[in-house]
PDB file of N, CA and C in Angstrom:
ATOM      1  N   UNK A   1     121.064  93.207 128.584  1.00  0.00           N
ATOM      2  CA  UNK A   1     120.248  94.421 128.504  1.00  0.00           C
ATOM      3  C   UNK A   1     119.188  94.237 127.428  1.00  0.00           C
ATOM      4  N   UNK A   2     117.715  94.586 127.769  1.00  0.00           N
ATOM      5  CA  UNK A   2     116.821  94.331 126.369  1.00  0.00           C
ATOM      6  C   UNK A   2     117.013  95.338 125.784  1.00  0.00           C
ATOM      7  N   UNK A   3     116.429  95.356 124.581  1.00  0.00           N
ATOM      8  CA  UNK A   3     116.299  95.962 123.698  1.00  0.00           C
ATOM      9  C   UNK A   3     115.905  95.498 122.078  1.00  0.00           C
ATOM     10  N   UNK A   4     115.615  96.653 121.401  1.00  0.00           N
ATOM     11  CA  UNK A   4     114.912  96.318 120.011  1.00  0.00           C
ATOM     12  C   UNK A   4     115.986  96.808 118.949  1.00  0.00           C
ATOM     13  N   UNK A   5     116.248  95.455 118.198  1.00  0.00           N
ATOM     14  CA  UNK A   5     116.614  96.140 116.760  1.00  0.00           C
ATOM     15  C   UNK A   5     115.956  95.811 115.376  1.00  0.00           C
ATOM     16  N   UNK A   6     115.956  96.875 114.544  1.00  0.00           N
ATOM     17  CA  UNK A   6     115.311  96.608 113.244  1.00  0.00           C
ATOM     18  C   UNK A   6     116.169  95.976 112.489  1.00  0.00           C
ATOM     19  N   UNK A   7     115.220  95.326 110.696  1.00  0.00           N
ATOM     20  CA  UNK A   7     116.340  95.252 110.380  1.00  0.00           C
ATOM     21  C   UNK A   7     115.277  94.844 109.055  1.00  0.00           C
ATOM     22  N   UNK A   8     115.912  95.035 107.625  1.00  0.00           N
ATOM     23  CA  UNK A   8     115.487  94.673 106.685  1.00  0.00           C
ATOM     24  C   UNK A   8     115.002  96.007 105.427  1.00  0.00           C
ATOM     25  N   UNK A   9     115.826  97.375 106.540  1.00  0.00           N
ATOM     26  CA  UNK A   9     115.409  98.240 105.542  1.00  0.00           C
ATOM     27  C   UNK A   9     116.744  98.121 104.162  1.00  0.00           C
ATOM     28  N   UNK A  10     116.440  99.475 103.015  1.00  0.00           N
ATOM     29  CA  UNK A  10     116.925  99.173 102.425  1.00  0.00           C
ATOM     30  C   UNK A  10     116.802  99.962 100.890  1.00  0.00           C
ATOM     31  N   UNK A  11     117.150 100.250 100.280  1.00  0.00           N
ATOM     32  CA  UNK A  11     116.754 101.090  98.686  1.00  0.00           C
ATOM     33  C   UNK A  11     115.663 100.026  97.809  1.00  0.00           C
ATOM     34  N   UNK A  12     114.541 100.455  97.587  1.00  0.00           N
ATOM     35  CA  UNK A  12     113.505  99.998  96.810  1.00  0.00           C
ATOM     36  C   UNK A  12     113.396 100.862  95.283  1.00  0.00           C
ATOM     37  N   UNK A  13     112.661 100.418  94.778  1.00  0.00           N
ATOM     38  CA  UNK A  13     112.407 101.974  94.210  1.00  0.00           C
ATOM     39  C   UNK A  13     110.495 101.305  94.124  1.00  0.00           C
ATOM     40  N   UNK A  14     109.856 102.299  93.354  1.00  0.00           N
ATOM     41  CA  UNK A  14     108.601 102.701  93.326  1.00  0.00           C
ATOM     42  C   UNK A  14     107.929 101.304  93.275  1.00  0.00           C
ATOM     43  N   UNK A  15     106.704 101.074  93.664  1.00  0.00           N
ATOM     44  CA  UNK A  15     105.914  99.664  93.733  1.00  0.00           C
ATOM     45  C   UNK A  15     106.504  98.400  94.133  1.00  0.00           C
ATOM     46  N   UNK A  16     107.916  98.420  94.304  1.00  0.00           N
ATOM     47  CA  UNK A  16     108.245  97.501  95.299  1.00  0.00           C
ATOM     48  C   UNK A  16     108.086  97.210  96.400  1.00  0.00           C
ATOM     49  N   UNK A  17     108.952  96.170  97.481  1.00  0.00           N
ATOM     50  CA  UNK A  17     108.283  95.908  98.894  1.00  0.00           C
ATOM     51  C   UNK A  17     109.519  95.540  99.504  1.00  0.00           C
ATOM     52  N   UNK A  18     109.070  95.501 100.531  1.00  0.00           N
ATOM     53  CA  UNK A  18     110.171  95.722 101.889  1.00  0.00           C
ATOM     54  C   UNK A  18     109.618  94.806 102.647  1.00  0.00           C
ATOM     55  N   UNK A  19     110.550  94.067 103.644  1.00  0.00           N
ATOM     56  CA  UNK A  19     109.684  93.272 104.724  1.00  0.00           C
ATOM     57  C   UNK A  19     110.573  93.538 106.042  1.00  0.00           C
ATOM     58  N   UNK A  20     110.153  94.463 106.818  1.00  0.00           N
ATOM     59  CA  UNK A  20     111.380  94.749 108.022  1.00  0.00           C
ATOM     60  C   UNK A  20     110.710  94.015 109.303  1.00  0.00           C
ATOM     61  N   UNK A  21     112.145  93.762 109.790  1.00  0.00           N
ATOM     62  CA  UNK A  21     111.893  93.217 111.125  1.00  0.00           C
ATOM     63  C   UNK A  21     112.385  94.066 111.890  1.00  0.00           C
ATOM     64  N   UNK A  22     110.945  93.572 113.514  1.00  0.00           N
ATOM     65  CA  UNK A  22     111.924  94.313 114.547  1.00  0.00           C
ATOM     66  C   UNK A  22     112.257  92.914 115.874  1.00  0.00           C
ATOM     67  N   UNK A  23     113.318  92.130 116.704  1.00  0.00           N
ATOM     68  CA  UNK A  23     113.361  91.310 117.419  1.00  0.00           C
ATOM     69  C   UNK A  23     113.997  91.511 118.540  1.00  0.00           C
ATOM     70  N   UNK A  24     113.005  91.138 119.307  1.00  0.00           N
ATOM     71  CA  UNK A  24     113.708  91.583 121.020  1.00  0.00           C
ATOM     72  C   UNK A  24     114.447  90.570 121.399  1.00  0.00           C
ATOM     73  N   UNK A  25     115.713  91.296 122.262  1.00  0.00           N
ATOM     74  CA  UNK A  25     116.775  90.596 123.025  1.00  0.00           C
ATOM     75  C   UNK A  25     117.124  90.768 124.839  1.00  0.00           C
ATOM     76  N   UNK A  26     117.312  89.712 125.157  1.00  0.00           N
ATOM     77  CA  UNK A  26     117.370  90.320 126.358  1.00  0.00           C
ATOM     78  C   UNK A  26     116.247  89.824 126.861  1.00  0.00           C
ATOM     79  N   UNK A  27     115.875  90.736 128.439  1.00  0.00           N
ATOM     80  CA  UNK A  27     114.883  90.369 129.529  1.00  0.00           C
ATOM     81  C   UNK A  27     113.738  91.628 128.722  1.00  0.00           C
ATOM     82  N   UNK A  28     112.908  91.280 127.908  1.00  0.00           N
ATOM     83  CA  UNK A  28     112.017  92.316 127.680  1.00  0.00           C
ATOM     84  C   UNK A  28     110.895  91.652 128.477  1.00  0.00           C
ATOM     85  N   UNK A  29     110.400  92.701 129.291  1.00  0.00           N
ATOM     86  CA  UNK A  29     108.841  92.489 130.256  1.00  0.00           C
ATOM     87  C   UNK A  29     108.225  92.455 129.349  1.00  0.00           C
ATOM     88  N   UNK A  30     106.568  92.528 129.659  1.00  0.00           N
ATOM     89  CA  UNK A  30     105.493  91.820 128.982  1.00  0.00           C
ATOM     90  C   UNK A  30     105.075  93.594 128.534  1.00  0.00           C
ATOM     91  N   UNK A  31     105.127  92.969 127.286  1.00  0.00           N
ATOM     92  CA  UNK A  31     104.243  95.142 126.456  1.00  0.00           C
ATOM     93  C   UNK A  31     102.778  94.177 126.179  1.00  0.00           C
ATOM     94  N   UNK A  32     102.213  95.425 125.815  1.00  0.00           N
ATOM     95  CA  UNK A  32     100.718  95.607 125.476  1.00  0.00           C
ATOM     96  C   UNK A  32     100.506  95.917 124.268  1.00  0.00           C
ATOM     97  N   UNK A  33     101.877  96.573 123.483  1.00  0.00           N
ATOM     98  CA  UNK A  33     101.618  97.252 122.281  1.00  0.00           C
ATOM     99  C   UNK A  33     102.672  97.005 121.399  1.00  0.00           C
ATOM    100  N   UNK A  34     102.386  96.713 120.252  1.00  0.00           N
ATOM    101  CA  UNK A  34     103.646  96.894 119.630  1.00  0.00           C
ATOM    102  C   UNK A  34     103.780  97.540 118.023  1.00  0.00           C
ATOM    103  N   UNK A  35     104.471  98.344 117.803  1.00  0.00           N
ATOM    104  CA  UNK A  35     104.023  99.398 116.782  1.00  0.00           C
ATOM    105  C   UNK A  35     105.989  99.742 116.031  1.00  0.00           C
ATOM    106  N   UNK A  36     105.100 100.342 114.518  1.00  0.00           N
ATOM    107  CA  UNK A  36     105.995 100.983 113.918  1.00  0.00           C
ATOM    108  C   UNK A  36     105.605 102.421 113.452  1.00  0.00           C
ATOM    109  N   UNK A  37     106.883 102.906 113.912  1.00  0.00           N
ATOM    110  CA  UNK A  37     106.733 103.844 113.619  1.00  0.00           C
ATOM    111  C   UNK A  37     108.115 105.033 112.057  1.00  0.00           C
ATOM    112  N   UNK A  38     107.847 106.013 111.462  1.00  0.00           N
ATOM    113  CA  UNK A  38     108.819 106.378 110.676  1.00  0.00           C
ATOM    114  C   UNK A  38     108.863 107.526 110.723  1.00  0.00           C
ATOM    115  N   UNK A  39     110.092 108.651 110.629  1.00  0.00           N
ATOM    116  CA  UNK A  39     110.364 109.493 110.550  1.00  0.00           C
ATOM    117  C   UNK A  39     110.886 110.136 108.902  1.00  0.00           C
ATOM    118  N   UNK A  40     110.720 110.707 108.255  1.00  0.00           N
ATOM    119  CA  UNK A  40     111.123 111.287 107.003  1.00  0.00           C
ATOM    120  C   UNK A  40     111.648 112.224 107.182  1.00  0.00           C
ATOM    121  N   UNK A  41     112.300 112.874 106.317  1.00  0.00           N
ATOM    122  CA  UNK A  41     113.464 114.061 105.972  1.00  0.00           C
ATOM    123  C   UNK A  41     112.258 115.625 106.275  1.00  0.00           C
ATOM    124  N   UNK A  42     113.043 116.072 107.245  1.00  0.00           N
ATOM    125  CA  UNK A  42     112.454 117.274 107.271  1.00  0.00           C
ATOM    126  C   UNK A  42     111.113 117.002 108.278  1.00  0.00           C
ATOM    127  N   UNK A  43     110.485 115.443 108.745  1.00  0.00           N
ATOM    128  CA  UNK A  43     109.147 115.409 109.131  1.00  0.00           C
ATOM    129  C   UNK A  43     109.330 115.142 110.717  1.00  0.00           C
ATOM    130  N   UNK A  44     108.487 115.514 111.214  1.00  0.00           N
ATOM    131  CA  UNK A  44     107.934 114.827 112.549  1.00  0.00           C
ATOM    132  C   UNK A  44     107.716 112.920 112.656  1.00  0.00           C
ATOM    133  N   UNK A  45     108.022 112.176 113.667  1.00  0.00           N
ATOM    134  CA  UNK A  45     107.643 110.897 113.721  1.00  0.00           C
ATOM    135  C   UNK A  45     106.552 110.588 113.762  1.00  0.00           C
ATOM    136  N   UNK A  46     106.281 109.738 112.945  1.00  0.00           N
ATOM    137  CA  UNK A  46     104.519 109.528 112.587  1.00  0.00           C
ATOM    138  C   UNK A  46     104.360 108.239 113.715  1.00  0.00           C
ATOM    139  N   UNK A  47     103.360 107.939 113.780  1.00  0.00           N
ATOM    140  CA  UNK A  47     102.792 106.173 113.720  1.00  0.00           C
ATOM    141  C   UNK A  47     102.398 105.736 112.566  1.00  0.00           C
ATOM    142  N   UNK A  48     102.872 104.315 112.004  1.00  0.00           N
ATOM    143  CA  UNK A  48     102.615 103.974 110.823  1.00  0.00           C
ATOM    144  C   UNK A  48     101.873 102.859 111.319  1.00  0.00           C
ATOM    145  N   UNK A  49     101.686 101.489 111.795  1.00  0.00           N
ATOM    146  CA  UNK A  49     100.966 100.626 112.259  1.00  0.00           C
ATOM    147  C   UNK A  49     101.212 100.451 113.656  1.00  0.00           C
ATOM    148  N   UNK A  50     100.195  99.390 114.291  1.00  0.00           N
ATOM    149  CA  UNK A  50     100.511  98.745 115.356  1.00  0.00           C
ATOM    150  C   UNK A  50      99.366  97.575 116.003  1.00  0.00           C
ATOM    151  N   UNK A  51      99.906  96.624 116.806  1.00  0.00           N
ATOM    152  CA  UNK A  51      99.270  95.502 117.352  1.00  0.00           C
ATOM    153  C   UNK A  51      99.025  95.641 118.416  1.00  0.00           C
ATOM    154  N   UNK A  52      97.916  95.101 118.856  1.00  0.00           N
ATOM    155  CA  UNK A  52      97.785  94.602 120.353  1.00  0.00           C
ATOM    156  C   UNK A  52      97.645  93.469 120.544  1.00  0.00           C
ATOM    157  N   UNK A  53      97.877  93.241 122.242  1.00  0.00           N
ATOM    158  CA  UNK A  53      98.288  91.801 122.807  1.00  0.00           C
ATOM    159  C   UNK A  53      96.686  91.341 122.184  1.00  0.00           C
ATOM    160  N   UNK A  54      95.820  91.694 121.820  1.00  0.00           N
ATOM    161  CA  UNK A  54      94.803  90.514 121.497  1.00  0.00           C
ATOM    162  C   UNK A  54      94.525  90.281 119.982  1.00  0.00           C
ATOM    163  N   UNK A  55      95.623  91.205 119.560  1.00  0.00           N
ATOM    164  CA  UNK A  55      96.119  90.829 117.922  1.00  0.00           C
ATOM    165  C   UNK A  55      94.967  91.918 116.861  1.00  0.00           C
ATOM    166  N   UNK A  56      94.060  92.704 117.664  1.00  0.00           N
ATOM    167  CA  UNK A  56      93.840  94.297 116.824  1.00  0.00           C
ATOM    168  C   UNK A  56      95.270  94.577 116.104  1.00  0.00           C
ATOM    169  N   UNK A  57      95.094  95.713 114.993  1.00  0.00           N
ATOM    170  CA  UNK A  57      95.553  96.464 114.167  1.00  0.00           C
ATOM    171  C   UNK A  57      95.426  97.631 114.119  1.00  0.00           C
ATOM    172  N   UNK A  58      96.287  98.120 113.804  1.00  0.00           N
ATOM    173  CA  UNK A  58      96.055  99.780 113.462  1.00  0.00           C
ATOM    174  C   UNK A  58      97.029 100.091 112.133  1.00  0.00           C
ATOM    175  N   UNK A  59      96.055 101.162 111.787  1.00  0.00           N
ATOM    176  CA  UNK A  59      97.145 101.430 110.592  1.00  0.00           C
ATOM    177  C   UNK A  59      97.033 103.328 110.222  1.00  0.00           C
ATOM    178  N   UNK A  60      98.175 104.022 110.129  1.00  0.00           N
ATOM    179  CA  UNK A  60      97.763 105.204 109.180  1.00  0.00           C
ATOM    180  C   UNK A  60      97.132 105.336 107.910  1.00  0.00           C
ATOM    181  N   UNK A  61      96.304 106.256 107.772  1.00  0.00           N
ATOM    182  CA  UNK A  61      95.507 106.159 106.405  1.00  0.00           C
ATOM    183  C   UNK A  61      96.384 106.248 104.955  1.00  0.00           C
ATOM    184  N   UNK A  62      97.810 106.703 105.128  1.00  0.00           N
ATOM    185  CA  UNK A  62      98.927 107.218 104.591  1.00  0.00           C
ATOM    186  C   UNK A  62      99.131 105.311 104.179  1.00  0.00           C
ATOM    187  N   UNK A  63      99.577 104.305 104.743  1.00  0.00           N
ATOM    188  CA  UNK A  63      99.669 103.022 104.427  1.00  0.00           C
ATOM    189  C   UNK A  63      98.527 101.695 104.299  1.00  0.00           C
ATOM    190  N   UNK A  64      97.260 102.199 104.844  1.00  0.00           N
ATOM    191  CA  UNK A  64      96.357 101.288 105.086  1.00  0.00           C
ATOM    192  C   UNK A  64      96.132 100.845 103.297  1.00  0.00           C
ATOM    193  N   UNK A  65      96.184  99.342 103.677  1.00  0.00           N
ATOM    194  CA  UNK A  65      96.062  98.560 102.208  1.00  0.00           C
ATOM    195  C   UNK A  65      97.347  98.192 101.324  1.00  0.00           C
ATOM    196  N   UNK A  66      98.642  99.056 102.310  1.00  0.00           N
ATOM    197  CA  UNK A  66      99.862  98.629 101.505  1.00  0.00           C
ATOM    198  C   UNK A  66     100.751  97.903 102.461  1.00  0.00           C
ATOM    199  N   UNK A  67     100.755  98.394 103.595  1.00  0.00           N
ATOM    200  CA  UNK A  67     101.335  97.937 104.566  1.00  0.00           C
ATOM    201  C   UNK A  67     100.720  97.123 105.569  1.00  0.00           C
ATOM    202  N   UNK A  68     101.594  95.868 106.225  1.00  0.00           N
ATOM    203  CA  UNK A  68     100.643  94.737 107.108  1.00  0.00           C
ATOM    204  C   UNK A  68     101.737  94.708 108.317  1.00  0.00           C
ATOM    205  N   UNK A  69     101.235  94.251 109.538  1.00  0.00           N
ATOM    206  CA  UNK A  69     102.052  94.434 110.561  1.00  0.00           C
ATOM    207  C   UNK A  69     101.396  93.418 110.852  1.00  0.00           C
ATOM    208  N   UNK A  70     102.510  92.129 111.501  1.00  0.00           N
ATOM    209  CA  UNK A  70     102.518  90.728 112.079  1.00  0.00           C
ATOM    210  C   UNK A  70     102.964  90.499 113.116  1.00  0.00           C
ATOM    211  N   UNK A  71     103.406  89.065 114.380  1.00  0.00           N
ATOM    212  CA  UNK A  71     104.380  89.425 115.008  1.00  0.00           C
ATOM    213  C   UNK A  71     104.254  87.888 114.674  1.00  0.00           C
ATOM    214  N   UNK A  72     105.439  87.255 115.440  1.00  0.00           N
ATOM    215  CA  UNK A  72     105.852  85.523 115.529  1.00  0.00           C
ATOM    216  C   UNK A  72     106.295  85.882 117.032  1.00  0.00           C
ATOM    217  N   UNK A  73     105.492  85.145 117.769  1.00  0.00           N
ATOM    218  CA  UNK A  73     105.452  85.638 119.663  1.00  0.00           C
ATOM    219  C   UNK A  73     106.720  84.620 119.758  1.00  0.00           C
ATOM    220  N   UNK A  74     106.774  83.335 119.227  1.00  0.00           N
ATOM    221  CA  UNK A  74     107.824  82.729 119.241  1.00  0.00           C
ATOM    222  C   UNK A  74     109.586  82.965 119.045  1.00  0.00           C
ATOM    223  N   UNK A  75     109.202  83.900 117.980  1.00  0.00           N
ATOM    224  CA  UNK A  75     110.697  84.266 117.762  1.00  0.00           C
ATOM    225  C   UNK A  75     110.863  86.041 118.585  1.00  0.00           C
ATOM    226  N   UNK A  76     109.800  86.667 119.381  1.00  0.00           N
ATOM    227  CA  UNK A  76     110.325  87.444 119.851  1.00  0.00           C
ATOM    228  C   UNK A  76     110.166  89.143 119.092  1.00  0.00           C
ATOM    229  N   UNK A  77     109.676  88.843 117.749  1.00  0.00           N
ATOM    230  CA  UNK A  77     109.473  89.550 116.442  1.00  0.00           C
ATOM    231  C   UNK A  77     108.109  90.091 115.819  1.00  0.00           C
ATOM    232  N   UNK A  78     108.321  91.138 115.591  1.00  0.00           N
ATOM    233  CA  UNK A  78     107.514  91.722 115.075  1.00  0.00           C
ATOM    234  C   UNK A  78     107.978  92.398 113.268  1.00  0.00           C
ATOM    235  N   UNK A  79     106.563  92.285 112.872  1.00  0.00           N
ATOM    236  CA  UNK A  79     107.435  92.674 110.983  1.00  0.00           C
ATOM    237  C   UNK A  79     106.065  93.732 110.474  1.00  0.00           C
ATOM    238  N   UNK A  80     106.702  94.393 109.623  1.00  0.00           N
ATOM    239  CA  UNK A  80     106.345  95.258 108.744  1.00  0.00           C
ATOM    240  C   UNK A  80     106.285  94.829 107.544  1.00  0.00           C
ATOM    241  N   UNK A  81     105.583  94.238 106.430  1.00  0.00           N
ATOM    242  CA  UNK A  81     105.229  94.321 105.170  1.00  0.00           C
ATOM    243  C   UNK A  81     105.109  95.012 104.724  1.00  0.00           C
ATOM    244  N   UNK A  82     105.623  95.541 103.522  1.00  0.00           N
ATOM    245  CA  UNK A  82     105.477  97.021 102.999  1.00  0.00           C
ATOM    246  C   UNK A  82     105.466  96.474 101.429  1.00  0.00           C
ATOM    247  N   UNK A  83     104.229  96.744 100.484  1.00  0.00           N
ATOM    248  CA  UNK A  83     104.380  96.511  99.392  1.00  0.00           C
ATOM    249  C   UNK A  83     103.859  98.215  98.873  1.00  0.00           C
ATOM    250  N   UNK A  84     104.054  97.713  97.278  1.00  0.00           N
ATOM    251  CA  UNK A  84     103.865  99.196  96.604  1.00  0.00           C
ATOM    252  C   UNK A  84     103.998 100.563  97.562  1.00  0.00           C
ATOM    253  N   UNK A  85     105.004 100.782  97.417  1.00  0.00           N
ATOM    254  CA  UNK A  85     106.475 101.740  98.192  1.00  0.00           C
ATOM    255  C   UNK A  85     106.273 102.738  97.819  1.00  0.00           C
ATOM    256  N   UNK A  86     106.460 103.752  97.239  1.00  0.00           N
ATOM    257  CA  UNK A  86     106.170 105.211  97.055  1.00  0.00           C
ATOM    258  C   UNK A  86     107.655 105.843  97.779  1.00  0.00           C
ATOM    259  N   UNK A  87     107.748 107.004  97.206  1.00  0.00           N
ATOM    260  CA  UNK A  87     108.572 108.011  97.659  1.00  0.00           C
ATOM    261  C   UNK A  87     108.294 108.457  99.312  1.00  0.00           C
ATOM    262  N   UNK A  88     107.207 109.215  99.019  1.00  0.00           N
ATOM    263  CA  UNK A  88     106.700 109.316 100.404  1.00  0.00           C
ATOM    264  C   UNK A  88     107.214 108.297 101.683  1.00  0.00           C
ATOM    265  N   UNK A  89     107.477 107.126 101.063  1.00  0.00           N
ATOM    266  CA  UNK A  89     107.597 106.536 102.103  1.00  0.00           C
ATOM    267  C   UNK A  89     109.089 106.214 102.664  1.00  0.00           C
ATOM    268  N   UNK A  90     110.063 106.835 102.177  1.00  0.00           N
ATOM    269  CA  UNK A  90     111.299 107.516 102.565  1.00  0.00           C
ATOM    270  C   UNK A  90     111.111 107.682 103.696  1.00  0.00           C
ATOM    271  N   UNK A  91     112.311 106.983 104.761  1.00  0.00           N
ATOM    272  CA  UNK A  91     112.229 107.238 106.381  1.00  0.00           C
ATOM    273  C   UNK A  91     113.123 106.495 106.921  1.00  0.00           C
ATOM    274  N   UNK A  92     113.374 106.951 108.090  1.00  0.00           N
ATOM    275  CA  UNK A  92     114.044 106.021 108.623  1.00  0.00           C
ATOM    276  C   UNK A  92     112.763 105.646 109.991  1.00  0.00           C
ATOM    277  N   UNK A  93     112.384 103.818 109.829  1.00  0.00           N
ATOM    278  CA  UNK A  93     111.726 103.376 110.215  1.00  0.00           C
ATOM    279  C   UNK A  93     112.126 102.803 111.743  1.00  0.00           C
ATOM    280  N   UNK A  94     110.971 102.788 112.865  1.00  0.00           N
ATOM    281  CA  UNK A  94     111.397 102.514 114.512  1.00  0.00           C
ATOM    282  C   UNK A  94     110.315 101.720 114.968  1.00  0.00           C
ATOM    283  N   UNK A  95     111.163 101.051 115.283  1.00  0.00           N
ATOM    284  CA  UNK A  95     109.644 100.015 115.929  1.00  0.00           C
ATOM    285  C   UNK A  95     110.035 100.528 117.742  1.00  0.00           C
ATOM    286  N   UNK A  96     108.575 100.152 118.447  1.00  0.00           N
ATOM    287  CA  UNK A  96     108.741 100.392 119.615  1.00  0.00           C
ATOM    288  C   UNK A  96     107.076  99.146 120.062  1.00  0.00           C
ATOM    289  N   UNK A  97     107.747  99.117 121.257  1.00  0.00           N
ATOM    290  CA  UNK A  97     106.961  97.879 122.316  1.00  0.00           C
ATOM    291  C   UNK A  97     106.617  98.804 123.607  1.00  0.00           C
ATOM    292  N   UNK A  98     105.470  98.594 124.125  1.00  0.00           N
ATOM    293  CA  UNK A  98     104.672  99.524 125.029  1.00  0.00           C
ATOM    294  C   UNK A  98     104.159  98.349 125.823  1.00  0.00           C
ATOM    295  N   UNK A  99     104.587  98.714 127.622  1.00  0.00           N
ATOM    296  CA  UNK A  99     104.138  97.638 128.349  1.00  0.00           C
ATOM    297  C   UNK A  99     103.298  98.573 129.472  1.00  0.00           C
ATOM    298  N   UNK A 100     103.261  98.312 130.466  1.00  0.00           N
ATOM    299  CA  UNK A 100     102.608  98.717 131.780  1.00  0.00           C
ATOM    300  C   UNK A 100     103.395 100.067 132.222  1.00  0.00           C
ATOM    301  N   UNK A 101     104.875  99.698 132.265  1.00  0.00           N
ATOM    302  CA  UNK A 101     105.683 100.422 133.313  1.00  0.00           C
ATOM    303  C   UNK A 101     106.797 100.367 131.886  1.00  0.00           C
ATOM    304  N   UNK A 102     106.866  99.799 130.827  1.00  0.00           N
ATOM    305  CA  UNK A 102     108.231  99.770 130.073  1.00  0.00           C
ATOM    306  C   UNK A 102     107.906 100.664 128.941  1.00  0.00           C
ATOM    307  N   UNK A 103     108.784 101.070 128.026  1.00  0.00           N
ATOM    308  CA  UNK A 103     108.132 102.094 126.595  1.00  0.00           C
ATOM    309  C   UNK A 103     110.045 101.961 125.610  1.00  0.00           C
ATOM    310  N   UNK A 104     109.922 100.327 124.780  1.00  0.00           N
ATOM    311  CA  UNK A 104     111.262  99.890 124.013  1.00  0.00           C
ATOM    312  C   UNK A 104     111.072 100.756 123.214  1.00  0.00           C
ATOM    313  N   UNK A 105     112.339 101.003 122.767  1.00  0.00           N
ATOM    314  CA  UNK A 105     112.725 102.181 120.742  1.00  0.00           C
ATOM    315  C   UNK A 105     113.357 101.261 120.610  1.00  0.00           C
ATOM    316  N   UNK A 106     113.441 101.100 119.246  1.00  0.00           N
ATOM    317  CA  UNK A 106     114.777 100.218 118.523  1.00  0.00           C
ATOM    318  C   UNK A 106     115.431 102.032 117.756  1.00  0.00           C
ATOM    319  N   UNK A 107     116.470 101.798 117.576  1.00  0.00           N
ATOM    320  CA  UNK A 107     117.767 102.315 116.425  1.00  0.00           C
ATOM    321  C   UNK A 107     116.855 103.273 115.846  1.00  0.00           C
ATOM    322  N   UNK A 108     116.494 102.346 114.679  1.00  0.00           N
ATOM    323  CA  UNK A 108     115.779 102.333 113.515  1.00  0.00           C
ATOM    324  C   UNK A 108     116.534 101.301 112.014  1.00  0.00           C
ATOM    325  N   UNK A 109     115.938 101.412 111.225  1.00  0.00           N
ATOM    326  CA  UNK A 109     116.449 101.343 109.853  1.00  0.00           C
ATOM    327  C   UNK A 109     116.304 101.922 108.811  1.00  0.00           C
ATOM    328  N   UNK A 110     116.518 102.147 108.096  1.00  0.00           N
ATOM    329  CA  UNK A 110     116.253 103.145 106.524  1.00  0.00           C
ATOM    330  C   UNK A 110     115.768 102.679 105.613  1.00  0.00           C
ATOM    331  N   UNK A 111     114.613 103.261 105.136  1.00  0.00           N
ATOM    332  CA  UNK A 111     113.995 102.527 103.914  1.00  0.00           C
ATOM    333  C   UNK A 111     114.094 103.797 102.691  1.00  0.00           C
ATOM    334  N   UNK A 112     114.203 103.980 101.538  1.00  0.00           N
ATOM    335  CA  UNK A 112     114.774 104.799 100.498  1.00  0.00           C
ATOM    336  C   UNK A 112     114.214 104.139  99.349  1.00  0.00           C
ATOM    337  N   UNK A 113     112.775 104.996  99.172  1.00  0.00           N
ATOM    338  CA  UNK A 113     111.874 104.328  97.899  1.00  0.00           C
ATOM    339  C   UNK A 113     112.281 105.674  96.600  1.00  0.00           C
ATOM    340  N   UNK A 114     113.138 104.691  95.991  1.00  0.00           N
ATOM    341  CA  UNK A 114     113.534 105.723  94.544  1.00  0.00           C
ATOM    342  C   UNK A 114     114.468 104.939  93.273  1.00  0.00           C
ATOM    343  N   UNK A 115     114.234 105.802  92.460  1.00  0.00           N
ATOM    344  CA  UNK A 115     114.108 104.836  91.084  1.00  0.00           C
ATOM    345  C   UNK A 115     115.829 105.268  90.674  1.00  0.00           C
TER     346      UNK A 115
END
C-alpha cells in the first residue's frame, strides 16, 4: 500500500533547526506536487512550502528565508530544512504529494520550538 511518512520532528528550542523528512513507500503514481504542510494548537492547516515536478518553490511568507524544501527523486524523499525555529512554529507538521488523479497525506510529525 503507498503511502507517506514523516519523520525527523522533534523539541528544538528558539533559533535552532530541524531537518524533517517525508519518504514514499509502496506503488506511489507520478504527483506533480509536493508540499509541506503544518497545523498548530488551536490553528487551521496552513501550507508551509512546496515543489514542483520542474523543481519551482513555494514558500509562506511566515517561513520564507528560514525554511528550504528539497527532494532526492532517488530515495523517494522529500525534506524540510527548518533553521531559526521560533515558537510560532509549534505544529504538528504533514507532508502531502499531489498527482493527476492521486492527493498522498503522511501521519504527520511534531515539531515543539521551546526553551
Amino acid at each position: 500500500q503507498e503511502q507517506l511518512k514523516e519523520s525527523g520532528g522533534g523539541l528544538v528550542q528558539p533559533g535552532g533547526s530541524l531537518r524533517l523528512s517525508c519518504t514514499a513507500s509502496g506503488s506511489i503514481s507520478r504527483v506533480n506536487i509536493q508540499a509541506w504542510y503544518r497545523q498548530g494548537p488551536g490553528k487551521q492547516r496552513e501550507l508551509v512550502a512546496s515543489i514542483y515536478d520542474g523543481g519551482t518553490t513555494n514558500y509562506a511568507d511566515s517561513v520564507l528565508g528560514r525554511f528550504t524544501i528539497s527532494r532526492d527523486s532517488d530515495k523517494n524523499t522529500v525534506y524540510l530544512q527548518m533553521t531559526d525555529l521560533k515558537p510560532a512554529d509549534t505544529a504538528v507538521y504533514y507532508c502531502r504529494w499531489v498527482g493527476k488523479a492521486v492527493d498522498y497525506w503522511g501521519l504527520g510529525t511534531q515539531v515543539t520550538v521551546s526553551s
